[in-house]
N, C-alpha and C. Protein backbone atom coordinates (compact mmCIF):
# COMPACT_ATOMS: atom_id res chain seq x y z
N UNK A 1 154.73 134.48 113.21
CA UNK A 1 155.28 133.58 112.20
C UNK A 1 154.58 132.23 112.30
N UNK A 2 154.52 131.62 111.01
CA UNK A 2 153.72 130.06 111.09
C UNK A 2 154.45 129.11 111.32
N UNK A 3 154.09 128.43 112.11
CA UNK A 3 155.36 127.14 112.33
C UNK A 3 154.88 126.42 111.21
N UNK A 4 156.30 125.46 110.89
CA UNK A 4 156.53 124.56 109.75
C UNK A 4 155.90 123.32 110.01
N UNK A 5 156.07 122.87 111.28
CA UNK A 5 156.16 122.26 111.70
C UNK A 5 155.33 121.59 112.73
N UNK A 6 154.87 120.26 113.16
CA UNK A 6 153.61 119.66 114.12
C UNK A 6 154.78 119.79 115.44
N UNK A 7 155.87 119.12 114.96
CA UNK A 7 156.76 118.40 116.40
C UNK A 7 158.23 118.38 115.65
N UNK A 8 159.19 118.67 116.90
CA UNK A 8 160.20 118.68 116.61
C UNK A 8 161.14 117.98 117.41
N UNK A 9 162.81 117.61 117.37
CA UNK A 9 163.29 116.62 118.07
C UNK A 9 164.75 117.82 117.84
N UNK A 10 165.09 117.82 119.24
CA UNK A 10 166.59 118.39 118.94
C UNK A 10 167.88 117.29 120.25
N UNK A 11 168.11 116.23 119.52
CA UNK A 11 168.62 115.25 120.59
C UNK A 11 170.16 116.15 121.45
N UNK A 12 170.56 116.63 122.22
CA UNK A 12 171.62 116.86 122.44
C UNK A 12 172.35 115.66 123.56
N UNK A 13 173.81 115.95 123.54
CA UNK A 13 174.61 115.17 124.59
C UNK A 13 175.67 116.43 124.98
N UNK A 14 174.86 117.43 125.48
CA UNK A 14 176.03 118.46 125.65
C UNK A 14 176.33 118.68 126.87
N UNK A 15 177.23 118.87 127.49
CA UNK A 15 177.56 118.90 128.71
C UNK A 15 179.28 120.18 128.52
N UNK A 16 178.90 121.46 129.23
CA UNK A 16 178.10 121.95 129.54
C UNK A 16 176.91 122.34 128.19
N UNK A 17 176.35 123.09 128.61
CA UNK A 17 175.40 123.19 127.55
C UNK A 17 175.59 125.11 127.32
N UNK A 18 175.88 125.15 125.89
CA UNK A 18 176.00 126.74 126.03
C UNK A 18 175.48 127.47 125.18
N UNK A 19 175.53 129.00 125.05
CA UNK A 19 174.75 129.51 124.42
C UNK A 19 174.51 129.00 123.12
N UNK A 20 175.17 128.78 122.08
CA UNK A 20 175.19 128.17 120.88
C UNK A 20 174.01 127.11 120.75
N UNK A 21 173.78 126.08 121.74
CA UNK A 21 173.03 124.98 121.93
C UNK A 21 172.17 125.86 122.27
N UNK A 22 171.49 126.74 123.38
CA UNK A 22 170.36 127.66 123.56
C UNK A 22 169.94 128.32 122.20
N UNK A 23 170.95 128.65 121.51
CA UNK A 23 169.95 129.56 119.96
C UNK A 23 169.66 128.09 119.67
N UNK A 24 170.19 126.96 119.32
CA UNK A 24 169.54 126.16 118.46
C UNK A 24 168.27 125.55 119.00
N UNK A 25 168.49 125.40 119.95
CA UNK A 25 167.25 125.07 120.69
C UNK A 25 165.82 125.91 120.46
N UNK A 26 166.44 127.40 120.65
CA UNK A 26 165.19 128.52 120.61
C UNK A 26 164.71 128.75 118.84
N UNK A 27 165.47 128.58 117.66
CA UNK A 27 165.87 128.11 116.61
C UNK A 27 164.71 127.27 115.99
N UNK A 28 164.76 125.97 116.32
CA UNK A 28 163.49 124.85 116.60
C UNK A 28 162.26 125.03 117.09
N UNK A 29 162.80 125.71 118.29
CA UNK A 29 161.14 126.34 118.87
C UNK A 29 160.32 127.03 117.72
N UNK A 30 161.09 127.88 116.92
CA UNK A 30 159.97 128.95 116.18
C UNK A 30 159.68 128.26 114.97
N UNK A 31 160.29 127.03 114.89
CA UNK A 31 160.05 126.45 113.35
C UNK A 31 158.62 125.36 113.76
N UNK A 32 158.42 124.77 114.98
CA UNK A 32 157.18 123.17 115.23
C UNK A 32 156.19 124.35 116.41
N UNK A 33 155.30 123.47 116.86
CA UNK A 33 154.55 123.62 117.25
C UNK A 33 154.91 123.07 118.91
N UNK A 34 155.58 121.84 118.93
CA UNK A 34 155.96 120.98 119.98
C UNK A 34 157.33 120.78 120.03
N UNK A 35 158.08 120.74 120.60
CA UNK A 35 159.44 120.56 120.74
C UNK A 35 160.01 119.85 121.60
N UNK A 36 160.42 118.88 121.50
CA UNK A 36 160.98 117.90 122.33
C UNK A 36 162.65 117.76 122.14
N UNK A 37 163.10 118.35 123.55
CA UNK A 37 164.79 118.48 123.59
C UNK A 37 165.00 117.24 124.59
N UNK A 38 166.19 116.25 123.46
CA UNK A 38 166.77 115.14 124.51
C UNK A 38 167.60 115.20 124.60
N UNK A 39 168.30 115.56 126.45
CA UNK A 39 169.42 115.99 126.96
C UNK A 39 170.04 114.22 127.46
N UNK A 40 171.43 113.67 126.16
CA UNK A 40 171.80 112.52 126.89
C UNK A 40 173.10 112.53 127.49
N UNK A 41 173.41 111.16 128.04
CA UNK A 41 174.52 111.60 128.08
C UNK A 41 175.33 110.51 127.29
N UNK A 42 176.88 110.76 126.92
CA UNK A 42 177.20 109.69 125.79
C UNK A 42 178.68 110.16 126.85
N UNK A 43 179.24 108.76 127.64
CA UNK A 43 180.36 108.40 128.13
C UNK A 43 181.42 108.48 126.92
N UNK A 44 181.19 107.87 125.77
CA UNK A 44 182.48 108.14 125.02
C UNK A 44 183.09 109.74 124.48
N UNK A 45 181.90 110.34 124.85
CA UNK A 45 182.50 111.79 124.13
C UNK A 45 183.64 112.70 124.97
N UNK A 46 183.74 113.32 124.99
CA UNK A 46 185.18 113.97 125.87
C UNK A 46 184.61 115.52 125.30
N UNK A 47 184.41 116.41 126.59
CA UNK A 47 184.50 117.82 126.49
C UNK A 47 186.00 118.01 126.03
N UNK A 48 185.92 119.76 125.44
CA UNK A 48 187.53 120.56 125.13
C UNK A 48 187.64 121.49 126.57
């Protein structure tokens, strides 16, 4: 398949991080060429 794409950005703040976030991640991969995943962290958010 042709990527769409030069570079890609998938910012996350997930903690834990789970499968759902892995397809999207792998998701992105097949669409750029480069993929850059930013794992942050954001104190105000609250896991369920």
């Amino acid at each position: 398949m042709e990527t769409r794409f030069v570079r890609g950005l998938v910012p996350l703040s997930a903690d834990p991080i789970t499968y759902g976030h892995i397809d999207l991640i792998a998701r992105a991969a097949s669409q750029c060429h480069d993929l850059i995943v930013l794992i942050t962290q954001n104190d105000g958010k609250r896991g369920s």
